[in-house]
Protein backbone atom coordinates (compact mmCIF):
# COMPACT_ATOMS: atom_id res chain seq x y z
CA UNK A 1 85.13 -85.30 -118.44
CA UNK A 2 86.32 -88.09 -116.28
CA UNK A 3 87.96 -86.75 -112.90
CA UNK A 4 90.08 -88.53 -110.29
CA UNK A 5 92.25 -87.69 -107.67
CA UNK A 6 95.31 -89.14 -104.81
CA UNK A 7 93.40 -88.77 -101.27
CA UNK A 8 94.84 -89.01 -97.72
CA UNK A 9 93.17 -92.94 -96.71
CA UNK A 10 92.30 -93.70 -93.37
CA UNK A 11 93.84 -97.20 -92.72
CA UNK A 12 94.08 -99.54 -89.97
CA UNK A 13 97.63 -98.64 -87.63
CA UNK A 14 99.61 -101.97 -88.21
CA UNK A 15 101.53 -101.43 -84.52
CA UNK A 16 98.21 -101.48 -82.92
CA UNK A 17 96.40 -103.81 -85.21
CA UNK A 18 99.04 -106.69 -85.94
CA UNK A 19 97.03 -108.61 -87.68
CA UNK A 20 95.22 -107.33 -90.36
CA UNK A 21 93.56 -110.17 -91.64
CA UNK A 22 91.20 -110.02 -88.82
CA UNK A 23 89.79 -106.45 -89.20
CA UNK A 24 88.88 -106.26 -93.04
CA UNK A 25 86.38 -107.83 -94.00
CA UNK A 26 84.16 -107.60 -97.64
CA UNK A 27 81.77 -105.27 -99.00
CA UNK A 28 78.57 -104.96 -96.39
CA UNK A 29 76.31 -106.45 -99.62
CA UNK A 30 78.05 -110.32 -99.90
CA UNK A 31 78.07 -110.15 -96.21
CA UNK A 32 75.58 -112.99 -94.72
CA UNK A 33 74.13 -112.92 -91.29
CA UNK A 34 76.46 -116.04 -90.38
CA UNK A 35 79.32 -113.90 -91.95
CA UNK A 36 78.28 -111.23 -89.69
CA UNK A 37 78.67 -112.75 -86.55
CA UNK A 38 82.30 -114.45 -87.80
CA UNK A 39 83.76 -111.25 -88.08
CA UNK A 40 82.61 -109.53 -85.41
CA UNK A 41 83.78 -112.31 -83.23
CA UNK A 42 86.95 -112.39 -85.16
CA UNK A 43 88.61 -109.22 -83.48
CA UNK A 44 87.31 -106.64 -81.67
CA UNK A 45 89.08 -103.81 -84.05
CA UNK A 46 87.53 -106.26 -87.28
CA UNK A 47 85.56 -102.97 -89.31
CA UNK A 48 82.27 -105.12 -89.50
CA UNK A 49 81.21 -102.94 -86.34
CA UNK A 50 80.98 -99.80 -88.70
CA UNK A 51 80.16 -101.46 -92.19
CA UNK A 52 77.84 -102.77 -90.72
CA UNK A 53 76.72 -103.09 -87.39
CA UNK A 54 74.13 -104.68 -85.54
CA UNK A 55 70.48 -104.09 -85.11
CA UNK A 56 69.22 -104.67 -81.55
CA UNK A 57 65.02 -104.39 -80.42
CA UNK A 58 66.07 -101.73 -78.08
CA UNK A 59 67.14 -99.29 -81.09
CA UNK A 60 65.80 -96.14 -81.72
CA UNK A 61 66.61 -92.20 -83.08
CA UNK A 62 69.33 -91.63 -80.32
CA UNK A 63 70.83 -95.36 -80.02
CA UNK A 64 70.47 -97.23 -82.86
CA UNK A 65 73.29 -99.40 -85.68
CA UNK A 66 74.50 -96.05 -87.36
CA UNK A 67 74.68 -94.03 -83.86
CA UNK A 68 76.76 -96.87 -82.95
CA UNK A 69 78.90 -96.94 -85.93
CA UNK A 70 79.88 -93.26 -85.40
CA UNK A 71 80.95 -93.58 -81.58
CA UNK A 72 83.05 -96.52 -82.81
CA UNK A 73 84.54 -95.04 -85.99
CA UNK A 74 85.25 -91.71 -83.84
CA UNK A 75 86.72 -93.36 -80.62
CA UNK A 76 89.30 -95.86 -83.10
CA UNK A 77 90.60 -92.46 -84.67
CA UNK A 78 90.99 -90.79 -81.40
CA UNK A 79 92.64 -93.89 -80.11
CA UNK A 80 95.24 -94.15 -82.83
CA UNK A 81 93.76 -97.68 -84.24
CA UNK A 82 93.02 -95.72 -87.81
CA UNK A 83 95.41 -93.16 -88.93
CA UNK A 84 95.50 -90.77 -92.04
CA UNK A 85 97.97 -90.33 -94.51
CA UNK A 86 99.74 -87.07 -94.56
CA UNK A 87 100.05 -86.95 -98.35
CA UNK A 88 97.40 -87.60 -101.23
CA UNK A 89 98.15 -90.90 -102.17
CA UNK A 90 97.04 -93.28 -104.97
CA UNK A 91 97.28 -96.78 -103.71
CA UNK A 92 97.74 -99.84 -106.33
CA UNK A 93 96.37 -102.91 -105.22
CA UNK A 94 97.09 -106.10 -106.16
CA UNK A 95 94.86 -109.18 -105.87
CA UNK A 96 96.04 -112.94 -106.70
CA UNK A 97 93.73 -115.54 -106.52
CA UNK A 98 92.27 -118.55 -108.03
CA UNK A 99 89.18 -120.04 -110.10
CA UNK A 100 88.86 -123.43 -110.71
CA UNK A 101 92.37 -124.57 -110.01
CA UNK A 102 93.80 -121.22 -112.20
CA UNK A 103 96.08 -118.78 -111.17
CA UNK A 104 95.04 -115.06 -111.75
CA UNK A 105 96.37 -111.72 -110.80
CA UNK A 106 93.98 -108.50 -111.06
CA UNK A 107 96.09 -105.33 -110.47
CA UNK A 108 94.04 -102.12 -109.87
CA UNK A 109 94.43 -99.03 -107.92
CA UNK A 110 91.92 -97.05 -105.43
CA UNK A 111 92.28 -93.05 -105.70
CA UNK A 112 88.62 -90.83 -105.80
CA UNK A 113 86.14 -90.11 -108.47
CA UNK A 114 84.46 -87.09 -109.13
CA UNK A 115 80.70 -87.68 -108.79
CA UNK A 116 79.05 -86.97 -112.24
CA UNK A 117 75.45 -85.99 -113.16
CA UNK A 118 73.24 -87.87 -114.99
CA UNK A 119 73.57 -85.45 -118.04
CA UNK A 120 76.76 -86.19 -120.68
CA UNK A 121 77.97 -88.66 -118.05
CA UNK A 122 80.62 -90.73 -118.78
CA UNK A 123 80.39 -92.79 -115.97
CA UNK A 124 78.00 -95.64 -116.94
CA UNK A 125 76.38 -98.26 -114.35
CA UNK A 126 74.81 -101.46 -115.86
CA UNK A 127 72.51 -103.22 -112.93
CA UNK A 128 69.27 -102.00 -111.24
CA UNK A 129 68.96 -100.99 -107.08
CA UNK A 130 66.82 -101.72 -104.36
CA UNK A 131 65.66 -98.49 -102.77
CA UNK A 132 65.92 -99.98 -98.87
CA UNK A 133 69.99 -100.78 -99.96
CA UNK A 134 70.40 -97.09 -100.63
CA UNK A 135 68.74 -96.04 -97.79
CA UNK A 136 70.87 -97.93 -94.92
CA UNK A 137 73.88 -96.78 -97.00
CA UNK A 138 73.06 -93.35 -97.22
CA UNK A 139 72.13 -93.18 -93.36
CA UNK A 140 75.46 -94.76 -92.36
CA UNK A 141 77.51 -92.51 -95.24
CA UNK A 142 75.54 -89.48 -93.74
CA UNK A 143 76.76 -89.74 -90.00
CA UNK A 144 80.01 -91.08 -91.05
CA UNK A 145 81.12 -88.31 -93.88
CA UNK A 146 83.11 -91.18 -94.75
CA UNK A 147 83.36 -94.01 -97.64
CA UNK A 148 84.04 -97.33 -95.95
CA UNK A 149 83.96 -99.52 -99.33
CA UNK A 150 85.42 -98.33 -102.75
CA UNK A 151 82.53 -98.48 -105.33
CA UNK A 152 84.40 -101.12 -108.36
CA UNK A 153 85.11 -99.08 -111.91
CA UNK A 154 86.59 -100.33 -114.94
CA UNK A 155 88.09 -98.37 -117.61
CA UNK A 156 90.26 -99.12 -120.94
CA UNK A 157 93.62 -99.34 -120.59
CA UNK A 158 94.60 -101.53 -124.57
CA UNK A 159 98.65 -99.78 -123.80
CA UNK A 160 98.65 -100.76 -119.90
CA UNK A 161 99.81 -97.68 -119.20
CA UNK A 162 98.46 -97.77 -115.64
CA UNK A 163 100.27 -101.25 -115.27
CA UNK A 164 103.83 -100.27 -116.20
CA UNK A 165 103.58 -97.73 -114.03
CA UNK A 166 103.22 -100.09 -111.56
CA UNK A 167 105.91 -102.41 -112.73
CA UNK A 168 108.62 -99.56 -113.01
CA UNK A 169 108.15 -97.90 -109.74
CA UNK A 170 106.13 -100.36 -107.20
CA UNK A 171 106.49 -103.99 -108.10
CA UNK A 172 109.88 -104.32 -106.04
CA UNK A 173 109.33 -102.00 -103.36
CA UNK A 174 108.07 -103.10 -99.92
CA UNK A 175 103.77 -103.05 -99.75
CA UNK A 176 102.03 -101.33 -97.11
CA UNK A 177 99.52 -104.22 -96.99
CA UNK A 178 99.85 -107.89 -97.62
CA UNK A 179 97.03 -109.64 -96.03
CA UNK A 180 95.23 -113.27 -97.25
CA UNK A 181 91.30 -112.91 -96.60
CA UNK A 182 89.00 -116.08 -95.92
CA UNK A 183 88.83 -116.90 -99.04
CA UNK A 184 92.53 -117.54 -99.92
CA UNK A 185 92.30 -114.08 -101.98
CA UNK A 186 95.91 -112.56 -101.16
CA UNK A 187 95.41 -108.47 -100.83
CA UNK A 188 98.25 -106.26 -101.70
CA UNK A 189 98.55 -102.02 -101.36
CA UNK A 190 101.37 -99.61 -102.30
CA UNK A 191 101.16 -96.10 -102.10
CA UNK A 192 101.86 -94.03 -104.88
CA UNK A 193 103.27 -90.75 -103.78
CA UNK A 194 105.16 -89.51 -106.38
CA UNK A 195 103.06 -86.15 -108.03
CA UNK A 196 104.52 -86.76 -111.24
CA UNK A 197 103.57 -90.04 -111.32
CA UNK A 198 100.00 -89.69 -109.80
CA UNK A 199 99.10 -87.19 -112.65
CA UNK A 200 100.10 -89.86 -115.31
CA UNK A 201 97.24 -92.24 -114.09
CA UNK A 202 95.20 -88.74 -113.21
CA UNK A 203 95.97 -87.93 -117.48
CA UNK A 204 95.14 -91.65 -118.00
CA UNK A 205 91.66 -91.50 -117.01
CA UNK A 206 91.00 -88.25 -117.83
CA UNK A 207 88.80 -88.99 -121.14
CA UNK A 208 87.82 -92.25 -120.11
CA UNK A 209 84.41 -94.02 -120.04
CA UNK A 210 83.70 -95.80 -116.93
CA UNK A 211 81.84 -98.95 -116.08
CA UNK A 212 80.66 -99.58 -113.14
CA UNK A 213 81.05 -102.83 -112.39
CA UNK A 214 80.25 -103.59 -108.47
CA UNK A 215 79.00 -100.62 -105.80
CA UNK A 216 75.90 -99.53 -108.18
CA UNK A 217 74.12 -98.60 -104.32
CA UNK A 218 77.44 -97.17 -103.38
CA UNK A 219 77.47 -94.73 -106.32
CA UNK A 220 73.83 -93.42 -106.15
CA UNK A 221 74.19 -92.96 -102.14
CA UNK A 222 77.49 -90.69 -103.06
CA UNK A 223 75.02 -88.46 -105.27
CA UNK A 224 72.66 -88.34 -102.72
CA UNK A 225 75.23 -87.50 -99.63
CA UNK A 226 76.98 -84.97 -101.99
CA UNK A 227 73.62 -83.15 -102.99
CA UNK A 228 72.24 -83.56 -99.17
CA UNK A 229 75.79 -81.91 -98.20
CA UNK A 230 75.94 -79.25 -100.92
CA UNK A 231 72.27 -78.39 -100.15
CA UNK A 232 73.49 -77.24 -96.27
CA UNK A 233 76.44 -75.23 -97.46
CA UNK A 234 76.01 -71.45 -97.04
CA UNK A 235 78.21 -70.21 -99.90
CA UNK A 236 78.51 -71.05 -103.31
CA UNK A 237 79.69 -74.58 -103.97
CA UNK A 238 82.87 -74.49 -105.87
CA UNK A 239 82.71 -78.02 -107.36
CA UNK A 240 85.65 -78.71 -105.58
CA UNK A 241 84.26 -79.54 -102.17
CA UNK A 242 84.84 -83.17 -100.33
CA UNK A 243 81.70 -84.34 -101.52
CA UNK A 244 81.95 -84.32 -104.76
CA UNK A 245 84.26 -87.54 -104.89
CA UNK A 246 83.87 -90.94 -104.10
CA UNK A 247 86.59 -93.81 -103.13
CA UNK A 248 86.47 -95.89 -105.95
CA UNK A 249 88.58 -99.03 -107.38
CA UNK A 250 89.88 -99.04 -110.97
CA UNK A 251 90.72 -102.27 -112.97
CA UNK A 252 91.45 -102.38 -116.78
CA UNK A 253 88.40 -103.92 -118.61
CA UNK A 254 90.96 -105.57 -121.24
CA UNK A 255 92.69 -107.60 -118.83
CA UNK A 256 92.46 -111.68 -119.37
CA UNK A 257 92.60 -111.50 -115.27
CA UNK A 258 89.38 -109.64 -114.69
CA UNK A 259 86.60 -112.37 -113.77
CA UNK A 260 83.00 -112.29 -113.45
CA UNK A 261 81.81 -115.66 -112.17
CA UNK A 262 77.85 -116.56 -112.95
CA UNK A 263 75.16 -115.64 -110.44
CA UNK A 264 73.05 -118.50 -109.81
CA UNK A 265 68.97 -118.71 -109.24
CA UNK A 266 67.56 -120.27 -106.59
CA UNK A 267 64.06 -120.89 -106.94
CA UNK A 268 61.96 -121.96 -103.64
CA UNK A 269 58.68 -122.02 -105.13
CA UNK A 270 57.57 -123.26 -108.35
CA UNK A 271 53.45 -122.32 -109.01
CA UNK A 272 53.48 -125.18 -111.71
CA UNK A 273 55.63 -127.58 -113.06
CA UNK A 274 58.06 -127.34 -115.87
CA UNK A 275 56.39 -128.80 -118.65
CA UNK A 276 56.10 -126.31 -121.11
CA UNK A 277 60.17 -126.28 -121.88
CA UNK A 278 60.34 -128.33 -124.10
CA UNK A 279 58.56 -126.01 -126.35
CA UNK A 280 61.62 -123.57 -125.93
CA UNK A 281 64.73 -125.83 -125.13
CA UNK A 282 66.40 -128.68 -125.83
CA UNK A 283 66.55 -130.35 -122.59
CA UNK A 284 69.41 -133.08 -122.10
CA UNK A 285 70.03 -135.04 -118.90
CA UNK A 286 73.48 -134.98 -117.62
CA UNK A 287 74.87 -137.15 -114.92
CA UNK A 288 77.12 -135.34 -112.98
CA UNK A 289 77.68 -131.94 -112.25
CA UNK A 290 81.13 -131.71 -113.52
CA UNK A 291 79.86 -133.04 -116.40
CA UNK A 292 77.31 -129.91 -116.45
CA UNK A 293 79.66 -127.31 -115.83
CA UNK A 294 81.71 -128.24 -118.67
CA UNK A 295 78.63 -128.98 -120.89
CA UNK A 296 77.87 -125.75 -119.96
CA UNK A 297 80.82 -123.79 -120.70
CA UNK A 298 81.17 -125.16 -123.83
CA UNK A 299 77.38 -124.43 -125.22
CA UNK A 300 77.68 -120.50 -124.03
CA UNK A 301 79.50 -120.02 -126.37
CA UNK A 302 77.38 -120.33 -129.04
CA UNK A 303 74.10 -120.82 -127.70
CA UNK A 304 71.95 -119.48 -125.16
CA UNK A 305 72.05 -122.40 -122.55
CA UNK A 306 71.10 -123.07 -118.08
CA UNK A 307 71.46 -126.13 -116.14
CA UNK A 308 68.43 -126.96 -114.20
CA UNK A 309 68.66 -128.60 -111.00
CA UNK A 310 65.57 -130.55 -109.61
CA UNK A 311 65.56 -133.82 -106.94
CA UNK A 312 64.68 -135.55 -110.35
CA UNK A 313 68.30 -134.90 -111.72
CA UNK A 314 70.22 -132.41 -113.82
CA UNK A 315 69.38 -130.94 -117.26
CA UNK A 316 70.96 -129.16 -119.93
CA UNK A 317 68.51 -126.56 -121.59
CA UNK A 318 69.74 -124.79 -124.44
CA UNK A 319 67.38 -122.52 -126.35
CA UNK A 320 66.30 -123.99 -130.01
CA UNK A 321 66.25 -121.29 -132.14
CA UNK A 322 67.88 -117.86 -131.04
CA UNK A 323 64.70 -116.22 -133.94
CA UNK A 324 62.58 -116.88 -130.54
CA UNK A 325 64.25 -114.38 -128.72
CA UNK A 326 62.86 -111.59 -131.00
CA UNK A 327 59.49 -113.31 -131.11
CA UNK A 328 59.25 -113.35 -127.63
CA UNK A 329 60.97 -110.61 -126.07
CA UNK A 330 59.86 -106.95 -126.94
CA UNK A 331 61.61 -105.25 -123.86
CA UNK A 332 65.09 -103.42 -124.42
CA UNK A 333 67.60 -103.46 -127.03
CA UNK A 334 68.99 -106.19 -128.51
CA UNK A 335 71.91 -106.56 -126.23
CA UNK A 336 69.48 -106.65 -123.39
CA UNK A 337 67.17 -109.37 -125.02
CA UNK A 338 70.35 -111.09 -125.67
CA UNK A 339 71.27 -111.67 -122.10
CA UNK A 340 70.93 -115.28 -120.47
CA UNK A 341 69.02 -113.74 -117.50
CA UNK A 342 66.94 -111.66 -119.39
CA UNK A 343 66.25 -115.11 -121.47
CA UNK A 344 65.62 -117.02 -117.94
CA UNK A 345 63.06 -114.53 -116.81
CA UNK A 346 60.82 -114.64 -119.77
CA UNK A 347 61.08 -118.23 -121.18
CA UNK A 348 60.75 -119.38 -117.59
CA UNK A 349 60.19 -117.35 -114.70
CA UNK A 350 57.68 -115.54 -116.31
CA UNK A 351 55.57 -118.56 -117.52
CA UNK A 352 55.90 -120.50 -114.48
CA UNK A 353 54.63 -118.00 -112.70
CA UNK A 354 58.21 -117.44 -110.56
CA UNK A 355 58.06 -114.38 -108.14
CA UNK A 356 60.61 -112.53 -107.27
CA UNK A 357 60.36 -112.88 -103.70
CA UNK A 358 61.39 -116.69 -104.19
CA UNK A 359 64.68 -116.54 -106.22
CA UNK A 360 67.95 -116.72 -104.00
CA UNK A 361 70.62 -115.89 -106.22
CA UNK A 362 74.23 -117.40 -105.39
CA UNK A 363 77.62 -117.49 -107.30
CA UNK A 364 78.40 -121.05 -105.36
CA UNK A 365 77.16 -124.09 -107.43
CA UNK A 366 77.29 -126.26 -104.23
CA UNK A 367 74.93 -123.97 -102.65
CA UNK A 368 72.38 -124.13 -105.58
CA UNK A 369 72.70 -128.08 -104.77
CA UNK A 370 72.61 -127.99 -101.11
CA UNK A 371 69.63 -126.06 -101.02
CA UNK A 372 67.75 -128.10 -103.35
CA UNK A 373 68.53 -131.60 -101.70
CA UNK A 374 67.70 -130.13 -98.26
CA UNK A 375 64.24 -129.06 -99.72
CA UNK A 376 64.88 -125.51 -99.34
CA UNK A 377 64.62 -124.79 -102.63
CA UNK A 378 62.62 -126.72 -105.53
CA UNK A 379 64.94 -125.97 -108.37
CA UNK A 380 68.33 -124.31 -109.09
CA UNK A 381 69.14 -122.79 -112.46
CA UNK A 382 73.23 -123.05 -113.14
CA UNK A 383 74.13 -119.94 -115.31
CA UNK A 384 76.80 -118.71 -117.50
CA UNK A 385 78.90 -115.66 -116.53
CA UNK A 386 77.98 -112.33 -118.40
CA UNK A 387 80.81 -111.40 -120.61
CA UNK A 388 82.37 -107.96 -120.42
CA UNK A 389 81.72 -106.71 -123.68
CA UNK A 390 78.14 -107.44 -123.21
CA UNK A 391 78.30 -105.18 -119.87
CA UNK A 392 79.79 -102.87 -121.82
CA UNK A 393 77.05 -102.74 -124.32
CA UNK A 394 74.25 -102.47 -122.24
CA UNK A 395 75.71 -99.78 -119.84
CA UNK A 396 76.38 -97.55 -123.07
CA UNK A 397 72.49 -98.03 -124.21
CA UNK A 398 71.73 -96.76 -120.83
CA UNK A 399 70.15 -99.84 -119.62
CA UNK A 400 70.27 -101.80 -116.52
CA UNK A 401 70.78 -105.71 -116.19
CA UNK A 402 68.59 -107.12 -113.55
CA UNK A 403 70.11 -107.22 -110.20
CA UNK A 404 72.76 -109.79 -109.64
CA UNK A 405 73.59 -110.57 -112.77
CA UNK A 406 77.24 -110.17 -112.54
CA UNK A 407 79.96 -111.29 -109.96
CA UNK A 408 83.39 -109.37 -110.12
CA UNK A 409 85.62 -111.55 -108.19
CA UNK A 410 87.73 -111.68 -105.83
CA UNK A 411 85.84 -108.54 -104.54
CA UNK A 412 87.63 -105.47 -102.66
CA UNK A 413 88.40 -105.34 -99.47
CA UNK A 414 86.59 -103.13 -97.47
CA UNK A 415 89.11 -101.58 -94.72
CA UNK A 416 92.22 -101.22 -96.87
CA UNK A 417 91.31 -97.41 -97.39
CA UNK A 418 88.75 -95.28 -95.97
CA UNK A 419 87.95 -91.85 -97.19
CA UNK A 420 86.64 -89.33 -94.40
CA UNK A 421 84.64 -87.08 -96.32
């Protein structure tokens, strides 16, 4: 059974903080070193100093990022910058934004998750993790007893129950946030209070399967902190202990406004040339990339199709025969064989001898460019965005995509809420 439930969030105090848009900042794993040093220069309050502080060569057990995270989350409580709710709340969060040129508007809410089991689950990820991402979370979660980031569910909501909820009772009331990030994402929170009203989206999910779509570290840390926790207790765990829940974001999977842009490949080193393509694809030169991204749009929908960007121009590859797939491709099911990056891997990565260790992956075509022209990078790989059936699909065969093969955007704020364990 699926299990949620209000929570009293820790959230920044707007009369000491008065401007919020310079303390939140995103989740610590889209954060780049540049991005690092932005916000922590951006206010001294700004959250980056707990999600993720920084290292120094002097650290060690006593004084070290996460010893430094605690002394700063502990003193901004004790100085009144965070406060905590006095009721369980469920807060519904609004998010309006803009992909190429079109308006969207993704409404969700944040509340906690029970933590599930691996056995009769219904909570179902859908990428692989690194093991050294879990371990800097889980230190940091560990000293804390507190979630920072919500990990990013979605569920099935066909009667938008969850919605009209929102549009009876919130919509024209005042928000307790309304903040515009760097992006031009525009970030808006309401609490729901009402205990009538919180056990309607509580019954909601209550069957539900869930997919997680971003936090897949975030999610396997909360196991780990709530079995490391439950493993100290002295009495019998009731089930019902702290621990047991994570803060985590809902969104309804059958919304036109949920968006996963592509993810990008970024190859630095290529062991051989590309010659042996043209046994696989049809390979078409395009002049522009404009032209590309709409050549590309309009082939993935049929076809299995990348752009390939070289210092020798741009291409349009497009599989010839999708029969190859099968020929080629033993490993999971056919939803899994099915996917472009799975495709990418073993038509080309594979052969040409790509390792891991060289492929930067990016969701910002410009980048891919950029990187390639500056001789950073030998060749950039433009991709399609996976579909959300097709997450669905793989997450219910119990398979994993490989890492970074989805973007949910905009992504959540981290500093909105903060659950203190």
């Amino acid at each position: 059974m699926t299990e949620i439930r209000p929570f009293k969030a820790v959230y920044y105090n707007k009369e000491k903080v008065k401007d919020l848009s310079k303390v939140v900042c995103p989740p610590y794993d889209v954060i780049s070193k540049e991005q690092q040093k932005e916000y922590y220069d951006l206010d001294e309050h700004n959250l980056i100093r707990v999600l993720l502080g920084k290292e120094k060569s002097t650290d060690n057990n006593q004084n070290n990022k996460y010893t430094r995270a605690k002394e700063t989350f502990d003193n901004w409580l004790k100085k009144g910058i965070l406060l905590q709710d006095e009721k369980p709340c469920i807060y519904y969060y609004l998010q309006e934004y803009k992909v190429v040129g079109q308006k969207y508007s993704r409404l969700g809410f944040i509340s906690l998750m029970k933590i599930q089991g691996k056995e009769g689950a219904k909570i179902f990820p859908h990428e692989n993790t690194h093991s050294a991402a879990k371990e800097d979370r889980f230190k940091l979660w560990k000293i804390l007893s507190a979630n920072l980031s919500p990990i990013f569910v979605c569920f099935s909501d066909m009667n938008r129950k969850v919605e009209k909820i929102y549009e009876k009772h919130l919509s024209s009331k005042e928000p307790v946030v309304d903040v515009v990030d760097n992006e031009g994402v525009r970030h808006i929170l309401w609490r729901l209070e009402d205990p009538v009203l919180v056990d309607e989206v509580v019954s909601t999910l209550s069957e539900q399967q869930l997919f997680i779509a971003d936090g897949h570290h975030r999610y396997e840390v909360s196991r780990q902190l709530k079995n490391h926790k439950l493993s100290k207790m002295t009495k019998k765990p009731t089930g019902e202990e702290p621990c047991n829940y994570v803060m985590t974001y809902f969104t309804n999977m059958d919304s036109k406004d949920l968006q996963i842009l592509p993810m990008h490949r970024i190859v630095k080193k290529l062991p051989q040339d590309f010659g042996f393509l043209e046994e696989f694809f049809r390979a078409d030169k395009i002049k522009t990339k404009d032209e590309l991204t709409i050549l590309l749009a309009r082939a993935g929908k049929n076809e299995h199709a990348f752009g390939l960007y070289t210092k020798e121009g741009i291409k349009l590859l497009r599989l010839k025969h999708k029969l190859l797939i099968d020929q080629y491709v033993s490993e999971g099911s056919p939803e899994y064989r099915c996917l472009d990056a799975t495709i990418l891997k073993f038509f080309v990565f594979d052969r040409a001898g790509v390792k891991s260790e060289d492929i930067m992956y990016t969701k910002d075509l410009n980048e891919v460019i950029h990187k390639v022209d500056e001789g950073e990078a030998q060749a950039g790989f433009l991709m399609n965005p996976v579909k959300i059936q097709q997450l669905r699909n793989i997450a219910l065969n119990g398979e994993r995509m490989p890492p970074k093969t989805t973007y949910f955007y905009p992504k959540v704020l981290s500093g909105l809420t903060i659950y203190k364990i």
